[in-house]
PDB file of N, CA and C in Angstrom:
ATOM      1  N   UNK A   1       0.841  -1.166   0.000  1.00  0.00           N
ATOM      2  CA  UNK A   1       0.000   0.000   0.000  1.00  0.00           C
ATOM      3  C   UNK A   1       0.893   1.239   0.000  1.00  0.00           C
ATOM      4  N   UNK A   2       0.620   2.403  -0.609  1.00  0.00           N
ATOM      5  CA  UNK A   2       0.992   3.546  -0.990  1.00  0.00           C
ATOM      6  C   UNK A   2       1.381   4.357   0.455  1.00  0.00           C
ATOM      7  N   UNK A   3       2.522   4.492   0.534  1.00  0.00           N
ATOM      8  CA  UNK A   3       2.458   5.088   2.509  1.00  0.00           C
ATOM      9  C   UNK A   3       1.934   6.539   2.159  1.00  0.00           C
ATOM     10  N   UNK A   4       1.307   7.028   1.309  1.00  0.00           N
ATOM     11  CA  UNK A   4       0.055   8.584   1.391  1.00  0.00           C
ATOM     12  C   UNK A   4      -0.975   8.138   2.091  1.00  0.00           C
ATOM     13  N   UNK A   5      -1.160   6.917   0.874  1.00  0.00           N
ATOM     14  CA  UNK A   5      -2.786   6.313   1.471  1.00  0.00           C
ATOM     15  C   UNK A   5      -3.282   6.131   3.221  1.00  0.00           C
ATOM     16  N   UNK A   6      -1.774   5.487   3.470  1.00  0.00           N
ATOM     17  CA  UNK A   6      -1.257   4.861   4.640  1.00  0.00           C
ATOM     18  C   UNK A   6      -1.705   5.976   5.831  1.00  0.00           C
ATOM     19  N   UNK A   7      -0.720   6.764   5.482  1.00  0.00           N
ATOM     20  CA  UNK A   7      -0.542   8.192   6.527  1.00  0.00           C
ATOM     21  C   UNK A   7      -2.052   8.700   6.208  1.00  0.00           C
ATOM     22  N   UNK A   8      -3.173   8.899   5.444  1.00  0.00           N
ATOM     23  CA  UNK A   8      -4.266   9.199   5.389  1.00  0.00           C
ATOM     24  C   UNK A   8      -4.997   8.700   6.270  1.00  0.00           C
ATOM     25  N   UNK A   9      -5.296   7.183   6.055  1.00  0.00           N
ATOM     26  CA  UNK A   9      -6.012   6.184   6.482  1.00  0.00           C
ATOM     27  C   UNK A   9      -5.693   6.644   8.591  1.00  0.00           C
ATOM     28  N   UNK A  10      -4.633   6.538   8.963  1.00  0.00           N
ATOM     29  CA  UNK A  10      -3.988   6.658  10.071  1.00  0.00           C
ATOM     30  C   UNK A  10      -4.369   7.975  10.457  1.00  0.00           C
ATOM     31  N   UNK A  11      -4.191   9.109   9.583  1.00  0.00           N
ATOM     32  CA  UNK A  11      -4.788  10.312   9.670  1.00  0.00           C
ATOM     33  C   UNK A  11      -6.438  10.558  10.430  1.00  0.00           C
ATOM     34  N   UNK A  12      -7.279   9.924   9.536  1.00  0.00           N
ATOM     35  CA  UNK A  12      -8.795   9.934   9.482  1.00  0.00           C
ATOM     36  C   UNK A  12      -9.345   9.007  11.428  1.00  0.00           C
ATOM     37  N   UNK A  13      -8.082   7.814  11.390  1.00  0.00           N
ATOM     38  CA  UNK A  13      -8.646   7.120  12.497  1.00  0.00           C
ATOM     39  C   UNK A  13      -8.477   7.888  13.823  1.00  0.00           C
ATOM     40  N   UNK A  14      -6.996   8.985  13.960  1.00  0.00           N
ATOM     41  CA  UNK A  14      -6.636   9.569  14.781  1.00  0.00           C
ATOM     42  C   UNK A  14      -7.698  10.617  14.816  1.00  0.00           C
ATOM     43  N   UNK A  15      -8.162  11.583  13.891  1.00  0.00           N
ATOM     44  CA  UNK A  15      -9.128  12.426  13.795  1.00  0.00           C
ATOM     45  C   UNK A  15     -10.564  11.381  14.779  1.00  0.00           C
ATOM     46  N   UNK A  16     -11.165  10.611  13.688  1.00  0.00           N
ATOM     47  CA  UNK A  16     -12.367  10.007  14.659  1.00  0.00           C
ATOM     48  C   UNK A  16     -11.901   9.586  16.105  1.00  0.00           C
ATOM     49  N   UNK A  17     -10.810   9.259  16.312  1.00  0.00           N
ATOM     50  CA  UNK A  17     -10.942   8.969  17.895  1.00  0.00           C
ATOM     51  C   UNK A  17     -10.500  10.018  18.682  1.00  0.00           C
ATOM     52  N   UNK A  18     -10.307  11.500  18.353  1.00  0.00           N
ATOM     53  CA  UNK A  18     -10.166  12.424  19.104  1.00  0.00           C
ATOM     54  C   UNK A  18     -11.696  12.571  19.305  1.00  0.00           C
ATOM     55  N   UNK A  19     -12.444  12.662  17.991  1.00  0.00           N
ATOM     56  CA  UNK A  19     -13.923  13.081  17.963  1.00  0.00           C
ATOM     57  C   UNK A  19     -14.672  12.261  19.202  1.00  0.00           C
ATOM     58  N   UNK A  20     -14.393  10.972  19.250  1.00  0.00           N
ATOM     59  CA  UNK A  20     -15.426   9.990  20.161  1.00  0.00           C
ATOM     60  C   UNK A  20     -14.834  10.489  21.299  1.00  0.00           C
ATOM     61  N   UNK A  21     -13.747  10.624  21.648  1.00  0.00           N
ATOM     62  CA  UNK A  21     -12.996  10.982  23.032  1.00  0.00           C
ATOM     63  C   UNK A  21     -13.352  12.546  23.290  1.00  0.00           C
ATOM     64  N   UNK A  22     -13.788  13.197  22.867  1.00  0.00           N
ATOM     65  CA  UNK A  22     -13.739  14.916  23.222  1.00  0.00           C
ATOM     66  C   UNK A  22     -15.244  15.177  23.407  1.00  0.00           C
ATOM     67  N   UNK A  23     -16.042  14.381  22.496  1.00  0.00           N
ATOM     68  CA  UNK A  23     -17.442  14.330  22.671  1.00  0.00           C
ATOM     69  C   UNK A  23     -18.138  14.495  24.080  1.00  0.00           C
ATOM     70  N   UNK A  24     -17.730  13.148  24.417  1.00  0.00           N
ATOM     71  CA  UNK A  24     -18.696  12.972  26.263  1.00  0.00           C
ATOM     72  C   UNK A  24     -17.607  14.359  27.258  1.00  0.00           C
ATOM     73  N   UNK A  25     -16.684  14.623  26.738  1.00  0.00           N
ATOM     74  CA  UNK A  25     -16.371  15.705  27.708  1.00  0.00           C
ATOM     75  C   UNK A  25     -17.251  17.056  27.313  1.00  0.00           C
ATOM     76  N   UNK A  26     -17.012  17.358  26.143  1.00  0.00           N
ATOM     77  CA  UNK A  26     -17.613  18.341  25.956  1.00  0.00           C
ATOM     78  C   UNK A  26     -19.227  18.485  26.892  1.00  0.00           C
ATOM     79  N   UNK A  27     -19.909  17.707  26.204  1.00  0.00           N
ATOM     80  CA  UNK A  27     -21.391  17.229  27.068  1.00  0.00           C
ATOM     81  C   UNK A  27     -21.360  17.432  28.112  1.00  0.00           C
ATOM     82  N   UNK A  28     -20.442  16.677  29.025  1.00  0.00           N
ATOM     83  CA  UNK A  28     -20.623  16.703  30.254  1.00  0.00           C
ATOM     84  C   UNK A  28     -20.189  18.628  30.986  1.00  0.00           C
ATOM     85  N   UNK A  29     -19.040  18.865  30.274  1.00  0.00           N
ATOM     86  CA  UNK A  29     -18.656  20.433  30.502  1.00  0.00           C
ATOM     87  C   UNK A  29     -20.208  21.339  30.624  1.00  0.00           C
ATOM     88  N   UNK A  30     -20.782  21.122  29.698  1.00  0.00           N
ATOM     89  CA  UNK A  30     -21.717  21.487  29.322  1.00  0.00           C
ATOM     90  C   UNK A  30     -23.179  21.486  30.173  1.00  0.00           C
ATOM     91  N   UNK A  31     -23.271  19.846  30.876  1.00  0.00           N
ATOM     92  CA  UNK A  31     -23.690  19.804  31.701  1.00  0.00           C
ATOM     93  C   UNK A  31     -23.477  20.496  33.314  1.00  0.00           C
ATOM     94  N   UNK A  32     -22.469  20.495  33.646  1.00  0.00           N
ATOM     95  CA  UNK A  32     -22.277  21.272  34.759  1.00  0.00           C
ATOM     96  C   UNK A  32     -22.176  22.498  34.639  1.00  0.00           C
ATOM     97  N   UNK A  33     -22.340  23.359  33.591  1.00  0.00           N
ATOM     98  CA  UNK A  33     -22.024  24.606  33.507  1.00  0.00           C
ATOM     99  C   UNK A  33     -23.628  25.277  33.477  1.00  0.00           C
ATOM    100  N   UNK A  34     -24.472  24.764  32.858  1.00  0.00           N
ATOM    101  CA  UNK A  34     -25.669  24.353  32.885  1.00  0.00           C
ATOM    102  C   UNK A  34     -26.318  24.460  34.303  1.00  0.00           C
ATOM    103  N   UNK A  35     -26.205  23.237  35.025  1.00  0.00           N
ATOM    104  CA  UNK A  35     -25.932  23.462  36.606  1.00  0.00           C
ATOM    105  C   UNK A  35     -25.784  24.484  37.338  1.00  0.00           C
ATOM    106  N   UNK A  36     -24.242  25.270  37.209  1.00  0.00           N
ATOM    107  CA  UNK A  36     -23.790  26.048  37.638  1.00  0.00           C
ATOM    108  C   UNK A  36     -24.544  27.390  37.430  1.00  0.00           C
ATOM    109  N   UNK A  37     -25.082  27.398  36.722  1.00  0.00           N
ATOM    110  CA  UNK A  37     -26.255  28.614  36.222  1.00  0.00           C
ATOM    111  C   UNK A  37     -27.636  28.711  37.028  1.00  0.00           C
ATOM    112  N   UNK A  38     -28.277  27.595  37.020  1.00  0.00           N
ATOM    113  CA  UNK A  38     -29.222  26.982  37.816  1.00  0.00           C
ATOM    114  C   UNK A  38     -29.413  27.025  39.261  1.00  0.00           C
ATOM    115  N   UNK A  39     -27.887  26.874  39.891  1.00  0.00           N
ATOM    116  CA  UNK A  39     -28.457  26.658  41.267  1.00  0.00           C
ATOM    117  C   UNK A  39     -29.426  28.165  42.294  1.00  0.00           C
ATOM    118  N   UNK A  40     -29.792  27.559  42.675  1.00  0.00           N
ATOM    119  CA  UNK A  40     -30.649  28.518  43.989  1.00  0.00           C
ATOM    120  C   UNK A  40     -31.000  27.780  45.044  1.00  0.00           C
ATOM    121  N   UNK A  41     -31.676  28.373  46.298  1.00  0.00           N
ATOM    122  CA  UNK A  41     -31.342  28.413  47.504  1.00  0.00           C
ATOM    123  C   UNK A  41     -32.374  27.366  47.950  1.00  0.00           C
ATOM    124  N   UNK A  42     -31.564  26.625  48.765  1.00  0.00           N
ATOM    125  CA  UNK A  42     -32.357  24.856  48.734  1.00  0.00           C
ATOM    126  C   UNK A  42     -31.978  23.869  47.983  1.00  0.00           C
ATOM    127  N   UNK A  43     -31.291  24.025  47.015  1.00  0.00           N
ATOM    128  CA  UNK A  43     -30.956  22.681  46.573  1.00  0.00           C
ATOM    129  C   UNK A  43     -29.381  22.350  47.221  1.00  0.00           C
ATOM    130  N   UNK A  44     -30.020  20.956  47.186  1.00  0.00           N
ATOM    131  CA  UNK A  44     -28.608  20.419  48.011  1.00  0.00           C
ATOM    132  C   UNK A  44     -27.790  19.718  46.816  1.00  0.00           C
ATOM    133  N   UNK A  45     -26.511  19.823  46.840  1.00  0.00           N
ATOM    134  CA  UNK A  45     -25.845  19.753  45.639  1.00  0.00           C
ATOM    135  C   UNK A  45     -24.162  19.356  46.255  1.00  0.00           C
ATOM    136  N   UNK A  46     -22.987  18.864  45.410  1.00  0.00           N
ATOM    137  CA  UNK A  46     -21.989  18.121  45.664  1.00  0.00           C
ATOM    138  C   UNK A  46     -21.101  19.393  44.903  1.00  0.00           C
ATOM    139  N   UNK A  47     -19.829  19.259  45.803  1.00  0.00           N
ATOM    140  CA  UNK A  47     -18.385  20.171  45.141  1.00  0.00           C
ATOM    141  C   UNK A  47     -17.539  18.853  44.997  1.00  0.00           C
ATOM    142  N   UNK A  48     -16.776  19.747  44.202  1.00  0.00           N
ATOM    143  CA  UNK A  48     -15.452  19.345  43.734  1.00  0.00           C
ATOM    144  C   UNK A  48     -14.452  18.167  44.884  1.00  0.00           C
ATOM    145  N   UNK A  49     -14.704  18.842  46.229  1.00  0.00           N
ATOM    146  CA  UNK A  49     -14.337  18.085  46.416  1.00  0.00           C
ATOM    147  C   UNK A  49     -14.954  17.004  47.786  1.00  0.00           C
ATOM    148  N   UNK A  50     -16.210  16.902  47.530  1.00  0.00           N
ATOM    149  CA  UNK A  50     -16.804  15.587  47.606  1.00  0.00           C
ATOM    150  C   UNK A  50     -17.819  15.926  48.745  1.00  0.00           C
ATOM    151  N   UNK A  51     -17.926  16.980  49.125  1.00  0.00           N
ATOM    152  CA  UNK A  51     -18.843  18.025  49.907  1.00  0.00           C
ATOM    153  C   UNK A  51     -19.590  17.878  49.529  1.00  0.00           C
ATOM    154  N   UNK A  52     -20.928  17.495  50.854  1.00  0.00           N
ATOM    155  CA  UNK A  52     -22.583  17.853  50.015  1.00  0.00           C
ATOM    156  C   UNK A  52     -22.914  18.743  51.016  1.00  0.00           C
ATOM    157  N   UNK A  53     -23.537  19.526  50.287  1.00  0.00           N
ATOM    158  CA  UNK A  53     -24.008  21.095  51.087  1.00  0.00           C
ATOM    159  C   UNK A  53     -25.609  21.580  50.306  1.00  0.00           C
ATOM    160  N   UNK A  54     -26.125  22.076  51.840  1.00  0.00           N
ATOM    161  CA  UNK A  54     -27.465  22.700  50.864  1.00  0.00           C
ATOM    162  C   UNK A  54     -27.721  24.491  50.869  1.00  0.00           C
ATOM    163  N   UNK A  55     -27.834  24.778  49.110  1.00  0.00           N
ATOM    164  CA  UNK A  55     -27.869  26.198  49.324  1.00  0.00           C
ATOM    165  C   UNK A  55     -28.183  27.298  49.883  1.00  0.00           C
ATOM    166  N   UNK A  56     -27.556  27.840  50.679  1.00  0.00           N
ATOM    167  CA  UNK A  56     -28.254  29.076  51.140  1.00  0.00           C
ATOM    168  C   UNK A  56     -27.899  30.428  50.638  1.00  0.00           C
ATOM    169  N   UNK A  57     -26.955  30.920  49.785  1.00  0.00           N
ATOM    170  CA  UNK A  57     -27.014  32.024  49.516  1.00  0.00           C
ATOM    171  C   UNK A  57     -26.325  31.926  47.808  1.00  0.00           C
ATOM    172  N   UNK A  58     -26.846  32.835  46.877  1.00  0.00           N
ATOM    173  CA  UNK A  58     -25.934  32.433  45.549  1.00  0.00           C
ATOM    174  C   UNK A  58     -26.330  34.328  44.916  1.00  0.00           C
ATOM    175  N   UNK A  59     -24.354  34.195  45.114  1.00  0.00           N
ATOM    176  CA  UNK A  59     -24.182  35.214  44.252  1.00  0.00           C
ATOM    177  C   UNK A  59     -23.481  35.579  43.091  1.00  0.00           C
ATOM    178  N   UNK A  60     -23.166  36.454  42.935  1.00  0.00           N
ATOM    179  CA  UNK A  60     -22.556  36.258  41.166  1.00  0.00           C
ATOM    180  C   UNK A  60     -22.005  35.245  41.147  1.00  0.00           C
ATOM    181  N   UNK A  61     -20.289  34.851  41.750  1.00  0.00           N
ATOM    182  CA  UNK A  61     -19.322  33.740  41.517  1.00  0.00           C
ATOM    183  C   UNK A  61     -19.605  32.973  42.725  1.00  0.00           C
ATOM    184  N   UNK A  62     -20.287  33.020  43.332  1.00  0.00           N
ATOM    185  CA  UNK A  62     -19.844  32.370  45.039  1.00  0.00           C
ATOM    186  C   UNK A  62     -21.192  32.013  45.397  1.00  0.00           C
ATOM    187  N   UNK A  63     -21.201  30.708  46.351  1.00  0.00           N
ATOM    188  CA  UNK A  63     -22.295  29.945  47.161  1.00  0.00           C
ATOM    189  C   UNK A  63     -22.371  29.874  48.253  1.00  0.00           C
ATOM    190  N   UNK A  64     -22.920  30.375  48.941  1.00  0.00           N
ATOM    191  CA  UNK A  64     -23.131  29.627  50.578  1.00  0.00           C
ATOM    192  C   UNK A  64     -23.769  28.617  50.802  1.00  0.00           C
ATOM    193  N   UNK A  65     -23.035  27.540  51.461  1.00  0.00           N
ATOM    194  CA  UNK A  65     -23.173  26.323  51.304  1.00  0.00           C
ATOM    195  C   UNK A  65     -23.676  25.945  52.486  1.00  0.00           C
ATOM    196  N   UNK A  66     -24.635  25.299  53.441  1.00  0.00           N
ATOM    197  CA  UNK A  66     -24.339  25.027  54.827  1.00  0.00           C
ATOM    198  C   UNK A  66     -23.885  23.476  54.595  1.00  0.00           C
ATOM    199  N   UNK A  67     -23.449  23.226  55.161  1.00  0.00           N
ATOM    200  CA  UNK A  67     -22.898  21.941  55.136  1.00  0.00           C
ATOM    201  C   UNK A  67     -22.763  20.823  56.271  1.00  0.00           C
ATOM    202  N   UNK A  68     -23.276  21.464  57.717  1.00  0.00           N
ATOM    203  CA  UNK A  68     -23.639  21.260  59.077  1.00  0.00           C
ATOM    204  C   UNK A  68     -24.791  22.305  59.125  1.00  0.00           C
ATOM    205  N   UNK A  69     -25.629  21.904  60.390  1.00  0.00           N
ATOM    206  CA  UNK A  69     -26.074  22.875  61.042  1.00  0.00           C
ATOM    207  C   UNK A  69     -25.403  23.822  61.948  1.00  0.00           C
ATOM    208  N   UNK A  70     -25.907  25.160  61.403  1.00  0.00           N
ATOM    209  CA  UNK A  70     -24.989  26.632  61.447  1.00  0.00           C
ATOM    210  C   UNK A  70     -23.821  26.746  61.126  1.00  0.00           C
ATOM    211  N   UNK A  71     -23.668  25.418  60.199  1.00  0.00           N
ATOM    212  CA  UNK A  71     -21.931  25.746  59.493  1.00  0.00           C
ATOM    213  C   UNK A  71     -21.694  25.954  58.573  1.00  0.00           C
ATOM    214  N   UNK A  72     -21.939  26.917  57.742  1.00  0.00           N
ATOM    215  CA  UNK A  72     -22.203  27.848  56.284  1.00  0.00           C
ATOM    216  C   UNK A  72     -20.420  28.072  55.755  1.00  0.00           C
ATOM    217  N   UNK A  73     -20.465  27.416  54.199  1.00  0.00           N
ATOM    218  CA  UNK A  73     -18.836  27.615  54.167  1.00  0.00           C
ATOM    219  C   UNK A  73     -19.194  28.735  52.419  1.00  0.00           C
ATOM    220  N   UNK A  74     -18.168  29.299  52.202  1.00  0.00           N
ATOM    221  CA  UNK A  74     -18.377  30.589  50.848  1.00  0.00           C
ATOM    222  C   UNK A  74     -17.399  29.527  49.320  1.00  0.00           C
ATOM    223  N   UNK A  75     -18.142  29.100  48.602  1.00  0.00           N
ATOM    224  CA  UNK A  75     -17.485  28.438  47.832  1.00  0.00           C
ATOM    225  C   UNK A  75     -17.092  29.073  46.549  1.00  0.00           C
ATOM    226  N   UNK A  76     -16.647  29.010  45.580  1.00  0.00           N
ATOM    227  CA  UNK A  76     -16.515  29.699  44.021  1.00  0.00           C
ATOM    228  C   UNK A  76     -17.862  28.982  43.741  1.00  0.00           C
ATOM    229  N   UNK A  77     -18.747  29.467  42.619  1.00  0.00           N
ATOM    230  CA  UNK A  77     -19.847  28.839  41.889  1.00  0.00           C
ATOM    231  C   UNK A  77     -19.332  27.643  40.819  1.00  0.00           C
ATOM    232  N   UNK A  78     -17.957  27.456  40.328  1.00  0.00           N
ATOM    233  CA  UNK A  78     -17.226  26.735  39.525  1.00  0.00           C
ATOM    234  C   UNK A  78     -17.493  25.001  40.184  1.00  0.00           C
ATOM    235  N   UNK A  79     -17.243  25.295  41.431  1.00  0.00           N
ATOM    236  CA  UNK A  79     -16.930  24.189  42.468  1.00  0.00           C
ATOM    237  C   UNK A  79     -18.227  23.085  42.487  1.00  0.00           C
ATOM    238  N   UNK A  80     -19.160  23.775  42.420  1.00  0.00           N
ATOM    239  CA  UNK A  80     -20.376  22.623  42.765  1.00  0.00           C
ATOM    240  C   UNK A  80     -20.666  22.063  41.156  1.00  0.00           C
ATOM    241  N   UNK A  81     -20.513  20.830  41.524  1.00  0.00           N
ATOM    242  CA  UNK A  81     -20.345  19.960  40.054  1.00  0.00           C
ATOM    243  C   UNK A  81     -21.949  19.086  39.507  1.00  0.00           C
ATOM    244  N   UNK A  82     -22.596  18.719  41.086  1.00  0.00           N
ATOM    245  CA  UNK A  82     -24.116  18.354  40.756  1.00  0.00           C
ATOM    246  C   UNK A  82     -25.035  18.310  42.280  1.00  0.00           C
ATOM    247  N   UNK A  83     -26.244  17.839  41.229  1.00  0.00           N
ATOM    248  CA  UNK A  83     -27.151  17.920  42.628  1.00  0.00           C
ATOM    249  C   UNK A  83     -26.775  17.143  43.074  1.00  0.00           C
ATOM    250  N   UNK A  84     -27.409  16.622  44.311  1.00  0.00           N
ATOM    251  CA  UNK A  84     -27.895  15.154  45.392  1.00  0.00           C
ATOM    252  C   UNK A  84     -28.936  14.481  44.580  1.00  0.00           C
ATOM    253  N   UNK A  85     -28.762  13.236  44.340  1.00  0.00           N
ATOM    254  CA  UNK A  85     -30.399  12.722  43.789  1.00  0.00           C
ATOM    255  C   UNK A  85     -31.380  12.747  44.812  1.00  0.00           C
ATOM    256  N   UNK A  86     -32.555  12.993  44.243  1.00  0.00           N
ATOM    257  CA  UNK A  86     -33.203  12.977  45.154  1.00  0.00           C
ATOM    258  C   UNK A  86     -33.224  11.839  46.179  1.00  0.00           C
ATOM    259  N   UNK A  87     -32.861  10.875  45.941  1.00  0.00           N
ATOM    260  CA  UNK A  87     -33.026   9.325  46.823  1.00  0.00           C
ATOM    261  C   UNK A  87     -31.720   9.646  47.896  1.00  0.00           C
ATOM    262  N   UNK A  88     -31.197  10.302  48.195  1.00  0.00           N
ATOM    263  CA  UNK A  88     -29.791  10.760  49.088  1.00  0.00           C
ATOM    264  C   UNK A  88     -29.957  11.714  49.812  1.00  0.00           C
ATOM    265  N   UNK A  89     -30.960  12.528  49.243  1.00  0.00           N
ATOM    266  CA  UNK A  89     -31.371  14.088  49.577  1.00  0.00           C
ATOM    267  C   UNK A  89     -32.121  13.917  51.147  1.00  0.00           C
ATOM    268  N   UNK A  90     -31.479  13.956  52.402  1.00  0.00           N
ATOM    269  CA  UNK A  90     -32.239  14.331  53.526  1.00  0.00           C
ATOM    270  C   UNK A  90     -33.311  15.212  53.710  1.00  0.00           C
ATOM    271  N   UNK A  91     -34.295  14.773  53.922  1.00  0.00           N
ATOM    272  CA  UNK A  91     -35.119  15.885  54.734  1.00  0.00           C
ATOM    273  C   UNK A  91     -34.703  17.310  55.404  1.00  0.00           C
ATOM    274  N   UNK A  92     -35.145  18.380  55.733  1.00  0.00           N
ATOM    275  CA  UNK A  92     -34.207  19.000  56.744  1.00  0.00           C
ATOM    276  C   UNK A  92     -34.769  19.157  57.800  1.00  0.00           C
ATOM    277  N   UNK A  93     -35.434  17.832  58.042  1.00  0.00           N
ATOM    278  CA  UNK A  93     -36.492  17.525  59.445  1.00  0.00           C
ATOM    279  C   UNK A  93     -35.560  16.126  60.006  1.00  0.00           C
ATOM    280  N   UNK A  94     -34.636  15.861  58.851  1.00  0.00           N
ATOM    281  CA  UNK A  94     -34.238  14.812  59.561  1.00  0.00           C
ATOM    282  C   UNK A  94     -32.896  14.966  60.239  1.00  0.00           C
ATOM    283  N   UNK A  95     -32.299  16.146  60.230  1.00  0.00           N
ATOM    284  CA  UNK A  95     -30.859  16.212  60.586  1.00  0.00           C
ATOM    285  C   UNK A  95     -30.846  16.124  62.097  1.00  0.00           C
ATOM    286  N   UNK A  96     -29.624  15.536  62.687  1.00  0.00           N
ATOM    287  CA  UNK A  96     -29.720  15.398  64.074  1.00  0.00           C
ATOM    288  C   UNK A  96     -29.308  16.278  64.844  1.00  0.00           C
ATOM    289  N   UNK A  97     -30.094  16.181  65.995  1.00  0.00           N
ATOM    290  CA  UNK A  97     -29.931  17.607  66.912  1.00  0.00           C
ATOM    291  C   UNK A  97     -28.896  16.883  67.470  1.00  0.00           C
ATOM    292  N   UNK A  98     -28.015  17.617  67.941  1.00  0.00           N
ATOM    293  CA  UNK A  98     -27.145  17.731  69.151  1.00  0.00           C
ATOM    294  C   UNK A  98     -27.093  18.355  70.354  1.00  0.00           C
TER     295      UNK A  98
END
């Protein structure tokens, strides 16, 4: 075989498997940014880094998160990546008193 053809052929496969590989990121980018637009006060939702907190305050870039009772932390809006499903999602009748 003709090594043009060759280097083509090799060409086209490297192209489609950037395409299949960049795809579900893109989407998903897309999805959380999406998100990140969305949130308001009450939804309980997960950060970056593995924090579940429910909203209490959202301003331009930044969230107030409580994350305990009376323990409110100030996050970037970048940070919270998704909700809680609902099947995870506590009550806020059920948290324990101390």
């Amino acid at each position: 075989m003709d090594p043009a053809i060759q280097f083509v052929v090799f060409l086209v496969a490297l192209i489609g498997l950037w395409f299949v590989m960049t795809r579900n990121t893109r989407a998903q980018q897309r999805r959380v940014a999406e998100l990140q637009a969305e949130i308001k006060i009450g939804d309980e939702v997960i950060i970056t880094a593995g924090i579940f907190g429910t909203v209490r305050e959202v301003n331009d870039d930044r969230v107030e998160l409580e994350i305990a009772e009376g323990t409110v932390i100030t996050v970037a809006r970048q940070v919270v990546v998704r909700r809680v499903p609902e099947s995870e999602a506590a009550p806020a009748d059920e948290h324990p008193e101390d």
